[in-house]
Protein backbone atom coordinates (compact mmCIF):
# COMPACT_ATOMS: atom_id res chain seq x y z
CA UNK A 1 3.77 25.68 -25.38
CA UNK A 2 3.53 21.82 -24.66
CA UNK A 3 0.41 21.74 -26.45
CA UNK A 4 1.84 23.02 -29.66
CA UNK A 5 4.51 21.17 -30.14
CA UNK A 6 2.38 17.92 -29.17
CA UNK A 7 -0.20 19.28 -32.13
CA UNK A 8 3.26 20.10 -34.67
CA UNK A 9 4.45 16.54 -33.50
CA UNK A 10 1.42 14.79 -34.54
CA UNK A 11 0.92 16.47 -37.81
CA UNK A 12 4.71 15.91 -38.56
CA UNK A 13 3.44 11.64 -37.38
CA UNK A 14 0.51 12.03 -39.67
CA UNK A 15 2.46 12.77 -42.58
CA UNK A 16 5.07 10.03 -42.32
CA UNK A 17 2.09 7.59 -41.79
CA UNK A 18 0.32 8.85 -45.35
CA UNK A 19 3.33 8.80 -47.02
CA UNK A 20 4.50 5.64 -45.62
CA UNK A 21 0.97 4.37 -46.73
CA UNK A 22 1.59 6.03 -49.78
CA UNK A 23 4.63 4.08 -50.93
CA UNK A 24 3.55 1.20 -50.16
CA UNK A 25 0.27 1.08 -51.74
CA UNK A 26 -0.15 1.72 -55.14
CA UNK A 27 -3.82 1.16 -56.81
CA UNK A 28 -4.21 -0.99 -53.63
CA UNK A 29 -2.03 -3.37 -54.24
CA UNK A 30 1.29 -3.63 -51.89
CA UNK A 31 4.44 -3.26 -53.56
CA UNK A 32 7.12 -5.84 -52.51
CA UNK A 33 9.83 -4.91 -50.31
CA UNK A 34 12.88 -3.24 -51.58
CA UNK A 35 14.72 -0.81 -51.51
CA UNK A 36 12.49 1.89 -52.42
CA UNK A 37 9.97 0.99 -50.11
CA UNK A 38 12.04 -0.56 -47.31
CA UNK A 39 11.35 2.88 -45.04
CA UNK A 40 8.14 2.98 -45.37
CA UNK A 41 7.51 -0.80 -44.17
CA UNK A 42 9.77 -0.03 -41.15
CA UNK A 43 7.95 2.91 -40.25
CA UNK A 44 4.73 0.64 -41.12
CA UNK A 45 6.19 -2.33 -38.54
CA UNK A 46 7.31 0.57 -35.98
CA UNK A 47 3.62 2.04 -35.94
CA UNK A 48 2.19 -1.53 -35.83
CA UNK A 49 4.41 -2.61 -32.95
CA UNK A 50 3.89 0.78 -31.16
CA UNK A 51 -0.37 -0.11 -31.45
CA UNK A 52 0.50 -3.69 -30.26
CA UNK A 53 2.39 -2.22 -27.44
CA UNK A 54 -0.35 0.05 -26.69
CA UNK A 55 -3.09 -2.12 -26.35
CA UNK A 56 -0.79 -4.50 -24.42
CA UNK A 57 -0.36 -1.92 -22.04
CA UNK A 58 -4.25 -1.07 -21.84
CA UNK A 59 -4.73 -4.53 -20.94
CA UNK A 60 -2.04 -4.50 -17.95
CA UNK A 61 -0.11 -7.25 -19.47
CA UNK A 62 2.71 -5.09 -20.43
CA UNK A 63 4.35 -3.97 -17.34
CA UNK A 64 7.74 -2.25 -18.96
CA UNK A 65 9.82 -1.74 -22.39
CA UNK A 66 13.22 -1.19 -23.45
CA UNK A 67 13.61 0.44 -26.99
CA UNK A 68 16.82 1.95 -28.52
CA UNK A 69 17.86 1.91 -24.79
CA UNK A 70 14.88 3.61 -22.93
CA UNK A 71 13.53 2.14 -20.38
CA UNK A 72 9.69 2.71 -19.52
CA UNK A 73 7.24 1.05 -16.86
CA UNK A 74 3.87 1.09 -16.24
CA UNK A 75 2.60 3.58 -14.29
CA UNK A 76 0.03 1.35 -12.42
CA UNK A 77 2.88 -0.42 -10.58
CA UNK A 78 3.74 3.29 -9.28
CA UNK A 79 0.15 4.06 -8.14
CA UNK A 80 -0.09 0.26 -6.55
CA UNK A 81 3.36 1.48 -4.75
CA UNK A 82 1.57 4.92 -3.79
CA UNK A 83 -1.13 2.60 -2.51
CA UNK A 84 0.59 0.74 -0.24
CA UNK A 85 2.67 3.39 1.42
CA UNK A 86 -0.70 5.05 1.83
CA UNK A 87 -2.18 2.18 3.65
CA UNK A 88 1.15 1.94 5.83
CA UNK A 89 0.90 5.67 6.72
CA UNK A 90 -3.15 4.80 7.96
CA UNK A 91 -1.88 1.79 9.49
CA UNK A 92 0.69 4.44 11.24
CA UNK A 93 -2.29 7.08 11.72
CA UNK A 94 -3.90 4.32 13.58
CA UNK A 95 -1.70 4.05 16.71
CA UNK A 96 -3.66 4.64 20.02
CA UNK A 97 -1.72 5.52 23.45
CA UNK A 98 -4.14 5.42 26.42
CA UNK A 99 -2.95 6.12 30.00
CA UNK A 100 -4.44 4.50 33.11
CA UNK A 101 -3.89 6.76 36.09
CA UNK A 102 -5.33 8.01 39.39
CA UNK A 103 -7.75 9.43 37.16
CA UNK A 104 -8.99 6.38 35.32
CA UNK A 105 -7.57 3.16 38.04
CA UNK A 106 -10.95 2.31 38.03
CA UNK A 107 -11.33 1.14 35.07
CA UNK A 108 -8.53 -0.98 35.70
CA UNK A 109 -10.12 -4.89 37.15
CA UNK A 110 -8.48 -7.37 38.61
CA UNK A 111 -9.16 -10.66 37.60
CA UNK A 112 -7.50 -13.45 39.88
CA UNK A 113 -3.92 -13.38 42.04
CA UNK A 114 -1.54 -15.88 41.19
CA UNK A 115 -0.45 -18.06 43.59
CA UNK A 116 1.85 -16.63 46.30
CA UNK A 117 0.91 -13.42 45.72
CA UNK A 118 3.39 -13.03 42.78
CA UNK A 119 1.26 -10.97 41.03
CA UNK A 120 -1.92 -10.31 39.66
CA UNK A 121 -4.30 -10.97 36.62
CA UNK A 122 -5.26 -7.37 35.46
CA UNK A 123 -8.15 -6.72 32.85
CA UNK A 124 -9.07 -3.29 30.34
CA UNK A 125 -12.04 -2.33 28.67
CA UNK A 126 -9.59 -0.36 25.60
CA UNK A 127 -11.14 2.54 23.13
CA UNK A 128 -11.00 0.26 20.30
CA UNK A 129 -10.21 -3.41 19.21
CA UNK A 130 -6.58 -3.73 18.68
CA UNK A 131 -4.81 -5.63 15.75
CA UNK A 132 -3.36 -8.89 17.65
CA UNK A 133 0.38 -8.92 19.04
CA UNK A 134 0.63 -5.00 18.28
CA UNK A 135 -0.04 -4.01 21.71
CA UNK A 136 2.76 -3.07 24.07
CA UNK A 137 1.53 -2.56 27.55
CA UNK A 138 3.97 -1.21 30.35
CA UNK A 139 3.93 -0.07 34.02
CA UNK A 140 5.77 2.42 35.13
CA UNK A 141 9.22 1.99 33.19
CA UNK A 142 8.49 -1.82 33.42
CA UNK A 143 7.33 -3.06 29.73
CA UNK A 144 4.79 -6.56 30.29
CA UNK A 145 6.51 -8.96 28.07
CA UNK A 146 3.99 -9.79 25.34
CA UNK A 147 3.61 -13.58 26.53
CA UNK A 148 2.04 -12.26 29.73
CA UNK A 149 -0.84 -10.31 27.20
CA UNK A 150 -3.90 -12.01 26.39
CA UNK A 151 -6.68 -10.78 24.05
CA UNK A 152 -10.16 -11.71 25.32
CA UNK A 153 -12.28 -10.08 23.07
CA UNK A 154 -12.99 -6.94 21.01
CA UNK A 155 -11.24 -4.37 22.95
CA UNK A 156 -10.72 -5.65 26.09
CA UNK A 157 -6.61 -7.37 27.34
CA UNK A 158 -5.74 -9.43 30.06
CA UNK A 159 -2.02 -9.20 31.51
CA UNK A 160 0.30 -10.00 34.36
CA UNK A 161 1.09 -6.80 36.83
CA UNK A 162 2.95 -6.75 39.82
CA UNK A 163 0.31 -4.72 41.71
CA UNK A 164 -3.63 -4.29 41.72
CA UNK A 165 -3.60 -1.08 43.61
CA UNK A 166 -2.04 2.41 41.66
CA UNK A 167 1.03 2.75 43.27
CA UNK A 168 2.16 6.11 40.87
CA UNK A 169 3.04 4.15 38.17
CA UNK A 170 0.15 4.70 35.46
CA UNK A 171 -0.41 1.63 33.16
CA UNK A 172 0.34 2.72 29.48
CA UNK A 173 -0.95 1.09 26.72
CA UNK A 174 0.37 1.53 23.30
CA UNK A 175 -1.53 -0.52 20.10
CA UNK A 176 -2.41 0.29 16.72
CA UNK A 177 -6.47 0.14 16.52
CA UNK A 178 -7.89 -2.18 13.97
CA UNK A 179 -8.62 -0.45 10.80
CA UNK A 180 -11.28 -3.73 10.08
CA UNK A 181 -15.13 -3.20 11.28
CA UNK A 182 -16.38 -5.78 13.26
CA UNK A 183 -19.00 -8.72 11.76
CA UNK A 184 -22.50 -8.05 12.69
């Protein structure tokens, strides 16, 4: 049904743009303006401005319109809007939880004790490289306040603990992976 009326719609257009063409061309000469012909050069401009528009738009330099009180905008600011809330939903896709248990302490290294045994330097080999300051690390219910996490290199973290040994408090470590490849 759509397609109909579009093809009734642009016959109707056609006609108004012979017959606007018609008026105001006679032997191929254009009659001045007045008020015989004063329709047919509005519907002339209208057309022209509607082309001008057009191409405008093809070129991305036209980004919205008002006329008679509609409002229209580009529809390549919508799909740059769809973009980004698809690269927030991968950045969101790309949050990694890894556990270190009785299961896995060994992979867990300690790297120096500070002095007076106030803690100790701990050291993980993650999955994958991390994006900077997104990783939250915790022990138990304790979270490691991000000043006491340092990023060595790739995937592996550095960070203050209270205790080398697993005590039944598994070391959590929540970080959203980095969606770059790394320069070879």
């Amino acid at each position: 049904m759509g397609t109909i009326l579009f093809v009734v719609a642009g016959i109707f257009a056609l006609v108004v743009i012979v017959g606007s063409f018609k008026s105001v061309l006679s032997s191929g000469i254009p009659k001045p303006f007045d008020s015989t012909t004063r329709d047919a050069y509005l519907t002339l401009g209208a057309i022209a401005t509607a082309l001008f528009a057009l191409a405008l738009w093809k070129t991305g330099k036209l980004t919205s319109f008002e006329i008679a009180g509609i409002k229209g905008e580009v529809q390549r600011i919508d799909q740059r809007v769809t973009t980004l809330s698809e690269q927030i939903e991968d950045l969101y896709k790309a949050k990694k939880r890894e556990t270190f248990d009785a299961s896995n302490w060994q992979q867990v290294r300690v790297k120096r004790v500070l002095p007076n045994r106030e803690g100790f330097e701990l050291e993980l080999t993650l999955r994958e490289a991390p994006i900077p300051n997104s990783v939250e690390v915790f022990r138990g219910v304790l979270t490691i306040p991000p000043d006491n996490i340092t990023f060595i290199e790739g995937n592996v973290i550095r960070f203050l603990s209270y205790g080398k040994k697993y005590d039944g408090n598994p070391i959590i470590i929540q970080y959203y992976a980095s969606l770059r490849r790394p320069k070879e």
